[in-house]
N, C-alpha and C. Protein backbone atom coordinates (compact mmCIF):
# COMPACT_ATOMS: atom_id res chain seq x y z
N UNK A 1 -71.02 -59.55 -32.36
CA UNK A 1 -71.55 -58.30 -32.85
C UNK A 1 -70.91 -57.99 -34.19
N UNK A 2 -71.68 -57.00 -35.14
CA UNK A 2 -70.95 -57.17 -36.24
C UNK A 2 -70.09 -55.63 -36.46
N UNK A 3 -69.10 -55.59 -36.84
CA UNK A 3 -68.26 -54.75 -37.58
C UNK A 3 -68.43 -53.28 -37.07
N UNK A 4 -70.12 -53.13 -37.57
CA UNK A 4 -70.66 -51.65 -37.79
C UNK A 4 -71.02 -51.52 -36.35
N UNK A 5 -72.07 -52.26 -35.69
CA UNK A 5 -72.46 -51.61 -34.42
C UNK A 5 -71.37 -51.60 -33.30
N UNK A 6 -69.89 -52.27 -33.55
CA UNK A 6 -68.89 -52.10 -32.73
C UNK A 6 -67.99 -50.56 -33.22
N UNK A 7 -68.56 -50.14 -34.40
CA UNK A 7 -67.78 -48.70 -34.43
C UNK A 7 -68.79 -48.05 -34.08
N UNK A 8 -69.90 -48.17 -34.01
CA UNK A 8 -71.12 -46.98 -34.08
C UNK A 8 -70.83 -47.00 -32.51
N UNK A 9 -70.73 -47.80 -31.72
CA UNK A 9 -70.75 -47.84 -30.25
C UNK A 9 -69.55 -46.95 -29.49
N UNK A 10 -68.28 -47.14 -30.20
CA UNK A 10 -66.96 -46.42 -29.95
C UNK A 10 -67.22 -44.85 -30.30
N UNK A 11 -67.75 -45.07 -31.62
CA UNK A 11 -68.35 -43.49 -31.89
C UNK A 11 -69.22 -42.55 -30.91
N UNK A 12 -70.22 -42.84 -30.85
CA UNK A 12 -70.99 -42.91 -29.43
C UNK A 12 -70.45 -42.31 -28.74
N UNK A 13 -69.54 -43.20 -27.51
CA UNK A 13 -68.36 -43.28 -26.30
C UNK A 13 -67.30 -42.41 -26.76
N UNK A 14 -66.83 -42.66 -28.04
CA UNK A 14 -65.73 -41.23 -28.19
C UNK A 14 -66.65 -39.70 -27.92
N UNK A 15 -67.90 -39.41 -28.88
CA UNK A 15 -68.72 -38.19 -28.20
C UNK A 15 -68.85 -37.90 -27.00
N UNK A 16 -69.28 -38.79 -26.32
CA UNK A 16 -69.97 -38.99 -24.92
C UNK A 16 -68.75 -38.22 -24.33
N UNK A 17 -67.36 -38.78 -24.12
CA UNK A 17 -66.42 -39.13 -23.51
C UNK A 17 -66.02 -37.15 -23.98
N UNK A 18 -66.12 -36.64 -25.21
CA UNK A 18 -65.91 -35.67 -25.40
C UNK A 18 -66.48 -34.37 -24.80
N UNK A 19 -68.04 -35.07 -24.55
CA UNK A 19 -68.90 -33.64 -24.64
C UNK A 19 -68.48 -33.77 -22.79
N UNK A 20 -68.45 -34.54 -21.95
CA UNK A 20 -67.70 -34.55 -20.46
C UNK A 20 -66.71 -34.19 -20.31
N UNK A 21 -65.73 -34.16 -21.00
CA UNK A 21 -64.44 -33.21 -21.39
C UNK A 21 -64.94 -31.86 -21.27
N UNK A 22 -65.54 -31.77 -22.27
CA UNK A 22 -65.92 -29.89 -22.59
C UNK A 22 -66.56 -29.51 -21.21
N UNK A 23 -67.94 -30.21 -20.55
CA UNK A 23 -67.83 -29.70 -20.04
C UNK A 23 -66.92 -29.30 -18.45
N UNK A 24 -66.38 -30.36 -18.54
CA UNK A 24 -65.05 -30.03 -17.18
C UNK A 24 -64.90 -28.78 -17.51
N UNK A 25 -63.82 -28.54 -18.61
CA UNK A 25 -63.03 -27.63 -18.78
C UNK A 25 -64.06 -26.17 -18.80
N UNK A 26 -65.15 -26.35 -18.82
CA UNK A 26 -65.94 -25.29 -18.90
C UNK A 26 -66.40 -25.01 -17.25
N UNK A 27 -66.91 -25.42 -16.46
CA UNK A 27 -66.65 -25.65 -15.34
C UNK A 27 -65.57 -25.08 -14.63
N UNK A 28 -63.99 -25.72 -14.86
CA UNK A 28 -63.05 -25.10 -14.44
C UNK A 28 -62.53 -23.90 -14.68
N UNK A 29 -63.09 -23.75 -15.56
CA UNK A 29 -63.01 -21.90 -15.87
C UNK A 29 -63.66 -20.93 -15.64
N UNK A 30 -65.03 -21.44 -14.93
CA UNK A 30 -65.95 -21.00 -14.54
C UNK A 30 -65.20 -20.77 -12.77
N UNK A 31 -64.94 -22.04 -12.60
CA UNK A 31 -64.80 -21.47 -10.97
C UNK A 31 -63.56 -20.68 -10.86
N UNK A 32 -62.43 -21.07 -11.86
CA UNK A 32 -61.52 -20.27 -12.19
C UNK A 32 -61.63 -18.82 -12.12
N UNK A 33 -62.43 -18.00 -13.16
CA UNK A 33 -62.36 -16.93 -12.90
C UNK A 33 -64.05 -16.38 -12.25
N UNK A 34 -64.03 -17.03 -11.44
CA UNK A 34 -65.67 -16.56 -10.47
C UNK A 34 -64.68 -16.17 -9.27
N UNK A 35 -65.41 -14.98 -8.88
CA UNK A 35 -64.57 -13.99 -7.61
C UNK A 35 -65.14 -14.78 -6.31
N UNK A 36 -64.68 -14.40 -5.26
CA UNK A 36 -65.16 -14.59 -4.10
C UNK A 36 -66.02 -14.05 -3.50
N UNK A 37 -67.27 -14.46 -2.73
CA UNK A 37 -68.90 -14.25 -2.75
C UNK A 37 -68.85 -12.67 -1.41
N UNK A 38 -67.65 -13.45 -0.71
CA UNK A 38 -67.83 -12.21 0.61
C UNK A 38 -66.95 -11.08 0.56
N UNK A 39 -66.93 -10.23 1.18
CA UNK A 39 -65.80 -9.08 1.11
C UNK A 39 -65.05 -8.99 2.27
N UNK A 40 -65.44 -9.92 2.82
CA UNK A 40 -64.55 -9.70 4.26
C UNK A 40 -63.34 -10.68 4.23
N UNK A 41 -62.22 -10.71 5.38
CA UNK A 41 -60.78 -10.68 5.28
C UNK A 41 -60.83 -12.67 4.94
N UNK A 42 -59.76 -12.55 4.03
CA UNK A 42 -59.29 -13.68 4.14
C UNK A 42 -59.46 -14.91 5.20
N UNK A 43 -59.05 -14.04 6.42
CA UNK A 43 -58.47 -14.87 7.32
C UNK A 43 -59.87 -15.16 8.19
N UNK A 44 -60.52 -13.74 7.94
CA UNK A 44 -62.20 -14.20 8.78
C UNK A 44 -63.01 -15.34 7.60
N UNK A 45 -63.00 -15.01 6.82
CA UNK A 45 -63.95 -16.40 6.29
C UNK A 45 -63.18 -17.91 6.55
N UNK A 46 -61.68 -17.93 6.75
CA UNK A 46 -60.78 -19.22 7.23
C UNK A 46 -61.38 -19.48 7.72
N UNK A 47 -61.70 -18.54 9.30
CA UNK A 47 -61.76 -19.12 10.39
C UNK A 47 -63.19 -19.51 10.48
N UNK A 48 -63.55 -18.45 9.88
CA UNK A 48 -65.82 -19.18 9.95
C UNK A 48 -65.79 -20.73 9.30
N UNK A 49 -65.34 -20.55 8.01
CA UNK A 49 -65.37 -21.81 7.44
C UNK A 49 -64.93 -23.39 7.68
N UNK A 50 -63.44 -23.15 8.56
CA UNK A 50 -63.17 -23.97 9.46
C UNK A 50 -63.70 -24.60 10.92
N UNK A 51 -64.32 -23.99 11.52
CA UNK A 51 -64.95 -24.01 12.42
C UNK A 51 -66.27 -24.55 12.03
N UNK A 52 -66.61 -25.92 12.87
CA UNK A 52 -67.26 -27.00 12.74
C UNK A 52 -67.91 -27.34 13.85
N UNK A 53 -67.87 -26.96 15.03
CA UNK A 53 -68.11 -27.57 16.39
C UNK A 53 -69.37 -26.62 16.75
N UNK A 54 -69.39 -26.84 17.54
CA UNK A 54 -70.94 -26.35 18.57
C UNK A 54 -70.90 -25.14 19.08
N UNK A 55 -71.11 -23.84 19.02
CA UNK A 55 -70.61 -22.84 19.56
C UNK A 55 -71.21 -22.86 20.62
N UNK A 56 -70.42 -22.53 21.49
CA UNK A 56 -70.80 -22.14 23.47
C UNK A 56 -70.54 -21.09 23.75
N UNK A 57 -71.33 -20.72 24.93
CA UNK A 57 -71.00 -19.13 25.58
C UNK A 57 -70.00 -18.92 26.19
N UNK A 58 -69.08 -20.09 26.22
CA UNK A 58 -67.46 -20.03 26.67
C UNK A 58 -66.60 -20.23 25.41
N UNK A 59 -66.08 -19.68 24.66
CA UNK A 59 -65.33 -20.48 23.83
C UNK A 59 -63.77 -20.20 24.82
N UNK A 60 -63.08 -19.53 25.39
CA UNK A 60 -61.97 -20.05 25.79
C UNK A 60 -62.47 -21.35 26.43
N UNK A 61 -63.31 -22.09 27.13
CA UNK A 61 -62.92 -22.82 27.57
C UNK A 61 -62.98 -23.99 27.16
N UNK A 62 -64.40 -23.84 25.67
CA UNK A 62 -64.31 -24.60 25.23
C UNK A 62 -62.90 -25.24 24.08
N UNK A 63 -62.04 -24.17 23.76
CA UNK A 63 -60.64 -24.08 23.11
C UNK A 63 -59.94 -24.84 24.21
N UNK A 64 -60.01 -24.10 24.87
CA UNK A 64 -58.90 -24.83 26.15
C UNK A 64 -58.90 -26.56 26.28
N UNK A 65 -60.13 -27.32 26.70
CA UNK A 65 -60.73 -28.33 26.50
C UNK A 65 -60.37 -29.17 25.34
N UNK A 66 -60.64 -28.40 23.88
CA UNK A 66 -59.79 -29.12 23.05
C UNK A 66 -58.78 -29.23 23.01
N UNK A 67 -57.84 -28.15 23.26
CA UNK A 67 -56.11 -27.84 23.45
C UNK A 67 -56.29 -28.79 24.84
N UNK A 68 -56.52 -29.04 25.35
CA UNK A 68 -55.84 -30.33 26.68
C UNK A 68 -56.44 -31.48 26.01
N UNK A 69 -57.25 -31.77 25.39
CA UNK A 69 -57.74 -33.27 24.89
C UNK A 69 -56.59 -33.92 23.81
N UNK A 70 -56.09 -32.50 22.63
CA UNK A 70 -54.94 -32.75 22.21
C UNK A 70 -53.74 -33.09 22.36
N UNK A 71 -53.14 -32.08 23.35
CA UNK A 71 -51.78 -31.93 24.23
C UNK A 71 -51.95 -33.37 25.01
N UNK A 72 -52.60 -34.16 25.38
CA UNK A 72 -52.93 -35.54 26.15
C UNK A 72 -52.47 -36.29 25.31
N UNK A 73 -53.33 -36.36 24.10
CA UNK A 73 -53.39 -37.13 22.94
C UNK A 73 -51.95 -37.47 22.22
N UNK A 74 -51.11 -36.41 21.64
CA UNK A 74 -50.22 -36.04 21.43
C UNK A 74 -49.13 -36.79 22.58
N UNK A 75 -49.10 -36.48 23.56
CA UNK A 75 -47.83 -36.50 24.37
C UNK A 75 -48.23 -38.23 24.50
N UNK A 76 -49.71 -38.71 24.42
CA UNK A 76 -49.79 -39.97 24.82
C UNK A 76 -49.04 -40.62 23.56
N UNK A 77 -49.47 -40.12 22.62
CA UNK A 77 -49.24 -41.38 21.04
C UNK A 77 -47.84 -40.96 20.85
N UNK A 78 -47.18 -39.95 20.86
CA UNK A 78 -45.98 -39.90 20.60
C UNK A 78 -44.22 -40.34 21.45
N UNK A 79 -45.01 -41.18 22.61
CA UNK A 79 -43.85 -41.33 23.72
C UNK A 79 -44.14 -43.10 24.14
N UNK A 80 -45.30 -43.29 23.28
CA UNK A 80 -45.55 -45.16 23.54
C UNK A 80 -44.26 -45.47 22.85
N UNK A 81 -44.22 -46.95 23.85
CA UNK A 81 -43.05 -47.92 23.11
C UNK A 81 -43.49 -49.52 22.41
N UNK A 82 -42.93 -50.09 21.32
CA UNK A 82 -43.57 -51.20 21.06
C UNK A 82 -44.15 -51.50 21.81
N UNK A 83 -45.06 -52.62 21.95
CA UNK A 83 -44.85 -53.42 22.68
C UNK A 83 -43.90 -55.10 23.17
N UNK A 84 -43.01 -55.04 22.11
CA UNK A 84 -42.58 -56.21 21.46
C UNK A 84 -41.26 -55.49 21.84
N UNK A 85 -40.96 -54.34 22.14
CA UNK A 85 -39.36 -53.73 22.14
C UNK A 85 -39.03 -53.05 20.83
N UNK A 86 -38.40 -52.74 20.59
CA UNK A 86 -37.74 -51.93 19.51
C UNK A 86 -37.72 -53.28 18.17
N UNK A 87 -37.25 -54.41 18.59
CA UNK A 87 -36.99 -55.58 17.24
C UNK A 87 -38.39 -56.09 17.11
N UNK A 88 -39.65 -55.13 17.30
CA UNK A 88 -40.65 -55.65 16.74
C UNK A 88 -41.36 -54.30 16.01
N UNK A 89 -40.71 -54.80 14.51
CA UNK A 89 -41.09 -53.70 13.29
C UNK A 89 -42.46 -53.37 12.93
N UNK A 90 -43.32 -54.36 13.36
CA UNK A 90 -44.65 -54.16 12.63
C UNK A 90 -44.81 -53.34 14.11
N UNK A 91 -44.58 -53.31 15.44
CA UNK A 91 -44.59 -52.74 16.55
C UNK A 91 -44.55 -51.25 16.23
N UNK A 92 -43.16 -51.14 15.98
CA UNK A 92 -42.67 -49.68 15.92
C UNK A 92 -43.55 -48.79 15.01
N UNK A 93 -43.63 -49.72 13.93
CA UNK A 93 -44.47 -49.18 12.75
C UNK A 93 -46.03 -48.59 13.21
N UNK A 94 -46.53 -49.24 13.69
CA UNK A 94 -47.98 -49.36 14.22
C UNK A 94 -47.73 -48.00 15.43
N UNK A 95 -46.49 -47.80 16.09
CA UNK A 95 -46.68 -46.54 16.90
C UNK A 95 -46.28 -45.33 16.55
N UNK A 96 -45.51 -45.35 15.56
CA UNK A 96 -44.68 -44.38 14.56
C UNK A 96 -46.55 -44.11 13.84
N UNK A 97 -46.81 -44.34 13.69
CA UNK A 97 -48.14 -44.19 12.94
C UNK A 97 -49.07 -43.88 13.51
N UNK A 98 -49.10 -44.24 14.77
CA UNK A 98 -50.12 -43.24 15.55
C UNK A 98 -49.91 -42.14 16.16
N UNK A 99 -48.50 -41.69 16.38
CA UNK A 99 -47.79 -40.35 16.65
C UNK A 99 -48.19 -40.06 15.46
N UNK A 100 -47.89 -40.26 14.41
CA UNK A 100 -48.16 -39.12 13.05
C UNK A 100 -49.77 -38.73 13.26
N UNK A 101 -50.24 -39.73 13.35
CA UNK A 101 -51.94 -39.33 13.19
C UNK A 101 -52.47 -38.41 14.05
N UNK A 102 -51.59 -38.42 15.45
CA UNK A 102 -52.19 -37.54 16.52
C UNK A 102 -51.26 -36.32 16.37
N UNK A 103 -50.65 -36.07 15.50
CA UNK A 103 -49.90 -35.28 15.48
C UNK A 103 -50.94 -34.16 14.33
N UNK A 104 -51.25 -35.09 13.49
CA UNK A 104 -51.93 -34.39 12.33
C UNK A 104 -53.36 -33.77 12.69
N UNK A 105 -53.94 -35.15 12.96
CA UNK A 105 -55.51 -34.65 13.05
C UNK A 105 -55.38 -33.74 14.38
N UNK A 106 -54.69 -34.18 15.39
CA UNK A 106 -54.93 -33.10 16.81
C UNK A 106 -55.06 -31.64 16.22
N UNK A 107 -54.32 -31.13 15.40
CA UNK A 107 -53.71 -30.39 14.26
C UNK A 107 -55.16 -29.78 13.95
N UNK A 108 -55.49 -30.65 13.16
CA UNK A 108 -56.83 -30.51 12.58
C UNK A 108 -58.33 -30.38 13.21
N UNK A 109 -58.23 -31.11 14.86
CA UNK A 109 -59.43 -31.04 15.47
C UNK A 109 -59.23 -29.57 15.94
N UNK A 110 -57.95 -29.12 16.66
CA UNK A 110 -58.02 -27.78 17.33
C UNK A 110 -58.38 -26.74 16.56
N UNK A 111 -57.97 -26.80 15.03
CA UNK A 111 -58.76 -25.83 13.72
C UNK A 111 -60.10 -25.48 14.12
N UNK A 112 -60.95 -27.19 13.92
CA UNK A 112 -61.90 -26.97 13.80
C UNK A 112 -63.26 -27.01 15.33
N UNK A 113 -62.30 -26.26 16.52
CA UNK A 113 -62.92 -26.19 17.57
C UNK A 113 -62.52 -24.80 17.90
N UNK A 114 -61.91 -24.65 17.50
CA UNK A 114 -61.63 -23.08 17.26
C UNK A 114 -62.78 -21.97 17.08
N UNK A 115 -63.77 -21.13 17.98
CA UNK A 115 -64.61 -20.72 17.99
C UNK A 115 -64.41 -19.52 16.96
N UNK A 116 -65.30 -18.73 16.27
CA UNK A 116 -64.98 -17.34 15.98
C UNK A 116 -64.64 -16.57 16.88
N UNK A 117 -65.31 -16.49 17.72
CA UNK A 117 -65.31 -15.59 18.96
C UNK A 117 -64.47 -15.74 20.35
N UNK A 118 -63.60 -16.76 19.99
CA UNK A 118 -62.37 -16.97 21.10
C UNK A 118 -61.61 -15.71 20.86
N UNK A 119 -61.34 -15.10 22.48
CA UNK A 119 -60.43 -14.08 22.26
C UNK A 119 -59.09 -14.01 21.35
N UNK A 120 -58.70 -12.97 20.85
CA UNK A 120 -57.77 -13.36 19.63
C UNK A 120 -56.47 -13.53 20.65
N UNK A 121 -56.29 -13.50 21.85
CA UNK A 121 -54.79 -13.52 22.68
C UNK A 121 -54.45 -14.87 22.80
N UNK A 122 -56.29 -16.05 22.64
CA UNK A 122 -55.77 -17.01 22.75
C UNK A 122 -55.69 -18.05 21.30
N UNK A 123 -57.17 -17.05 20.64
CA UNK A 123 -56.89 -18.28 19.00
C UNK A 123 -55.54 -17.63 18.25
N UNK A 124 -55.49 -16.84 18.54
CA UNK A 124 -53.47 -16.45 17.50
C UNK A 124 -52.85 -18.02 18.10
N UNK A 125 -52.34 -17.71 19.33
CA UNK A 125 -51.29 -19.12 19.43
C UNK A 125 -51.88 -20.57 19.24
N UNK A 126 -53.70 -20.89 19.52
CA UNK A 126 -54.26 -22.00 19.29
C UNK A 126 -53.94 -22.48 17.77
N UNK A 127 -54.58 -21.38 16.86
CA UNK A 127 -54.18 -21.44 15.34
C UNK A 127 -52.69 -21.72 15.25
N UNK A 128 -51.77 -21.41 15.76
CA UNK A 128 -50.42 -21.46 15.77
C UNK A 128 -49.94 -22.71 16.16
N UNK A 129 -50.36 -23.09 17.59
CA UNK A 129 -49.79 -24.73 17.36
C UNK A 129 -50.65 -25.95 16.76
N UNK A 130 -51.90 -25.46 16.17
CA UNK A 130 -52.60 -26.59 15.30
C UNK A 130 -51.75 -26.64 14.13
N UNK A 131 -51.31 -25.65 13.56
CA UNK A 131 -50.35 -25.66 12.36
C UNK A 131 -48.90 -26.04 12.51
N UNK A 132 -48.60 -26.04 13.68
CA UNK A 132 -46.88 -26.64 14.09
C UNK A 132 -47.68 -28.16 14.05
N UNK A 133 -48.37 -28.52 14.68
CA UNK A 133 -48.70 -29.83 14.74
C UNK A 133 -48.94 -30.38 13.66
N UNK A 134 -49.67 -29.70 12.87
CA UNK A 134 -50.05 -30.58 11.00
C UNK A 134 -48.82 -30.45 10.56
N UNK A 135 -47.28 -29.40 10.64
CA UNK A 135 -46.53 -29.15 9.73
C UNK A 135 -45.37 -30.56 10.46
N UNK A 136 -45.09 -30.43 11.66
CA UNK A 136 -44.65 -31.68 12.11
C UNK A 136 -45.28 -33.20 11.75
N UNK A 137 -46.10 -33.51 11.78
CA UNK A 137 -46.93 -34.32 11.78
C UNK A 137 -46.92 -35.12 9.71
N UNK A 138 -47.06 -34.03 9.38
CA UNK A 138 -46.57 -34.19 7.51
C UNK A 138 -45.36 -34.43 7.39
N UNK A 139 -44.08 -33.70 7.86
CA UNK A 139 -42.85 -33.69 7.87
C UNK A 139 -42.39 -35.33 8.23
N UNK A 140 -43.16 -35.62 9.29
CA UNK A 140 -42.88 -36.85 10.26
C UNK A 140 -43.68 -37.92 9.10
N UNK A 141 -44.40 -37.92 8.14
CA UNK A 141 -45.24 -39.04 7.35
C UNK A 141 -43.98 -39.11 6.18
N UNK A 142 -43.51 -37.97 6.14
CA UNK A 142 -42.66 -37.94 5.01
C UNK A 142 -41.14 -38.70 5.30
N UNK A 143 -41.04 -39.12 6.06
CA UNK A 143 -39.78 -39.71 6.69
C UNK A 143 -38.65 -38.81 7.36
N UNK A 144 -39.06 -37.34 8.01
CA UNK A 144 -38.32 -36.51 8.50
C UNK A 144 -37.82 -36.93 10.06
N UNK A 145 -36.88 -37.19 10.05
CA UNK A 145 -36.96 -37.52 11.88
C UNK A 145 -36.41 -36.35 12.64
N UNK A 146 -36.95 -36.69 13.91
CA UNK A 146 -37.61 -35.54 14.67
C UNK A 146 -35.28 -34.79 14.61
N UNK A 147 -34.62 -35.51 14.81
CA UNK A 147 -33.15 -35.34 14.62
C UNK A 147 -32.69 -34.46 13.61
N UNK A 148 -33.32 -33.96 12.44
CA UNK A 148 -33.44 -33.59 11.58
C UNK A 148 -33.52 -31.79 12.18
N UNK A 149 -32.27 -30.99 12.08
CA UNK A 149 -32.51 -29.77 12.31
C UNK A 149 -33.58 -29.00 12.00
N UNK A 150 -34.16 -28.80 11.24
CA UNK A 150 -35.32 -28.32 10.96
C UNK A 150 -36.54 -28.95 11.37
N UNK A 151 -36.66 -29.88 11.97
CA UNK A 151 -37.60 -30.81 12.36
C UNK A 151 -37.53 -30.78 13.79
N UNK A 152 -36.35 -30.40 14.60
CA UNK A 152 -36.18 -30.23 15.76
C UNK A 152 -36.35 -28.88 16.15
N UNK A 153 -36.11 -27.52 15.04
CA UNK A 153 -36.38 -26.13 15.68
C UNK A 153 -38.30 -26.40 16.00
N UNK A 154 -38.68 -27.26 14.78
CA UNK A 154 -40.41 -27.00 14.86
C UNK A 154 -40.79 -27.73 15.73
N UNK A 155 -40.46 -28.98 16.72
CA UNK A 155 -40.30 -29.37 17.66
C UNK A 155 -40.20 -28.38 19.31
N UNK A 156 -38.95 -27.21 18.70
CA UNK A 156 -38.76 -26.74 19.80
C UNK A 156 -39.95 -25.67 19.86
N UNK A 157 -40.33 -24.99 19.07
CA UNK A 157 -41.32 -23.84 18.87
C UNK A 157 -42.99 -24.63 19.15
N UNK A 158 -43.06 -25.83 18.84
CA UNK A 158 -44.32 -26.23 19.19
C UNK A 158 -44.18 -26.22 20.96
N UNK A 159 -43.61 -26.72 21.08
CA UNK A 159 -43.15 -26.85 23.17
C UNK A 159 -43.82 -25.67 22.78
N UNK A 160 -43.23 -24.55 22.52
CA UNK A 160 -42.92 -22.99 23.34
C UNK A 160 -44.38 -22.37 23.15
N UNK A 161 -45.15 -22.30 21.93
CA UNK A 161 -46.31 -22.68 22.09
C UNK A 161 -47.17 -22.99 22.84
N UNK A 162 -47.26 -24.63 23.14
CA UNK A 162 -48.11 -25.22 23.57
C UNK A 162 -47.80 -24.75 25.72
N UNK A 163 -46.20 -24.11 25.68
CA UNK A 163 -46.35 -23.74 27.20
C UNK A 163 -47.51 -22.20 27.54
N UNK A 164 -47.09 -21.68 26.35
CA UNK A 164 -47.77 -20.11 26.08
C UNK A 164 -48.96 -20.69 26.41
N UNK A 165 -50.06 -21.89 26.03
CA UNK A 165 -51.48 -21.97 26.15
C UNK A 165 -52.06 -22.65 26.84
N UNK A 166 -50.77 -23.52 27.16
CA UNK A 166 -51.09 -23.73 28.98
C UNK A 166 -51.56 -22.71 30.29
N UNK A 167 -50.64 -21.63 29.63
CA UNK A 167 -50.76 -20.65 30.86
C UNK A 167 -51.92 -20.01 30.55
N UNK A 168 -52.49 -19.61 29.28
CA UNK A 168 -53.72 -19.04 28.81
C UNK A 168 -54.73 -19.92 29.36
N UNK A 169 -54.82 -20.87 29.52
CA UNK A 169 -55.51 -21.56 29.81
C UNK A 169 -56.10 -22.14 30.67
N UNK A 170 -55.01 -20.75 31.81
CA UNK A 170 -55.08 -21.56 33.28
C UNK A 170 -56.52 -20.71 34.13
């Protein structure tokens, strides 16, 4: 190619590359200062917006249901042992990694099974240990071990929790 149509082309691509710039930044200032569409509480559009599942004419039980599919899940992935014993690293690794995951997403499914309309006596503490579970669960990806004082109070408060919604649940 000669000389000229290899700058005319860069020229081009430098515009191009510019006018997609502008408009990002125009965009981000747009959503930047654009208000929020509803007037209602913070915490009620959370919970509408989070909530993903099927609504039923039970939601405690359908909460409950998820809170035991979790609490299963959880107690299952986080108490396996290699299978190889402890001196098999890709072992440990592979179960250390599925405790985190069930730690997280369980976290994340109970969010989003979380009805609007579950009584608030039981979504306060449901919301409460989905978030001990994501905050453990991150802590634990980050290399926190559970030995770790602060890693062990959120340990102890998830128990205390998850006994509170047992009994709700009964």
């Amino acid at each position: 190619m000669s000389e000229h149509s290899e700058s005319s082309r860069g020229s081009i691509i430098s515009v191009l590359a510019l006018v997609v710039a502008l408009v990002a930044v125009g965009l981000a200032g747009w959503a930047l200062t654009k208000g929020p569409s509803s007037t209602s509480s913070a915490s009620e559009s959370e919970q509408a917006s989070v909530f993903t599942g099927t609504t039923t004419d039970d939601p405690k039980g359908s909460v409950c249901e998820a809170f035991n599919l979790v609490r299963n899940g959880v107690q299952l992935n986080t108490n396996l042992q290699p299978a190889g014993g402890p001196s098999d690293v890709t072992g440990v690794l592979a179960v250390a990694a599925n405790a985190r995951v069930s730690l997280f997403d369980g976290g994340q499914y109970l969010m989003a099974r979380l009805q609007p309309d579950t009584p608030t006596e039981l979504a306060e503490p449901v919301r409460k240990f989905a978030n001990q579970l994501m905050d453990i669960g991150a802590r634990s990806v980050a290399g926190i071990a559970n030995a770790d004082p602060d890693q062990a109070a959120r340990l102890k408060d998830a128990d205390a929790t998850n006994a509170m919604i047992t009994t709700l649940c009964k």
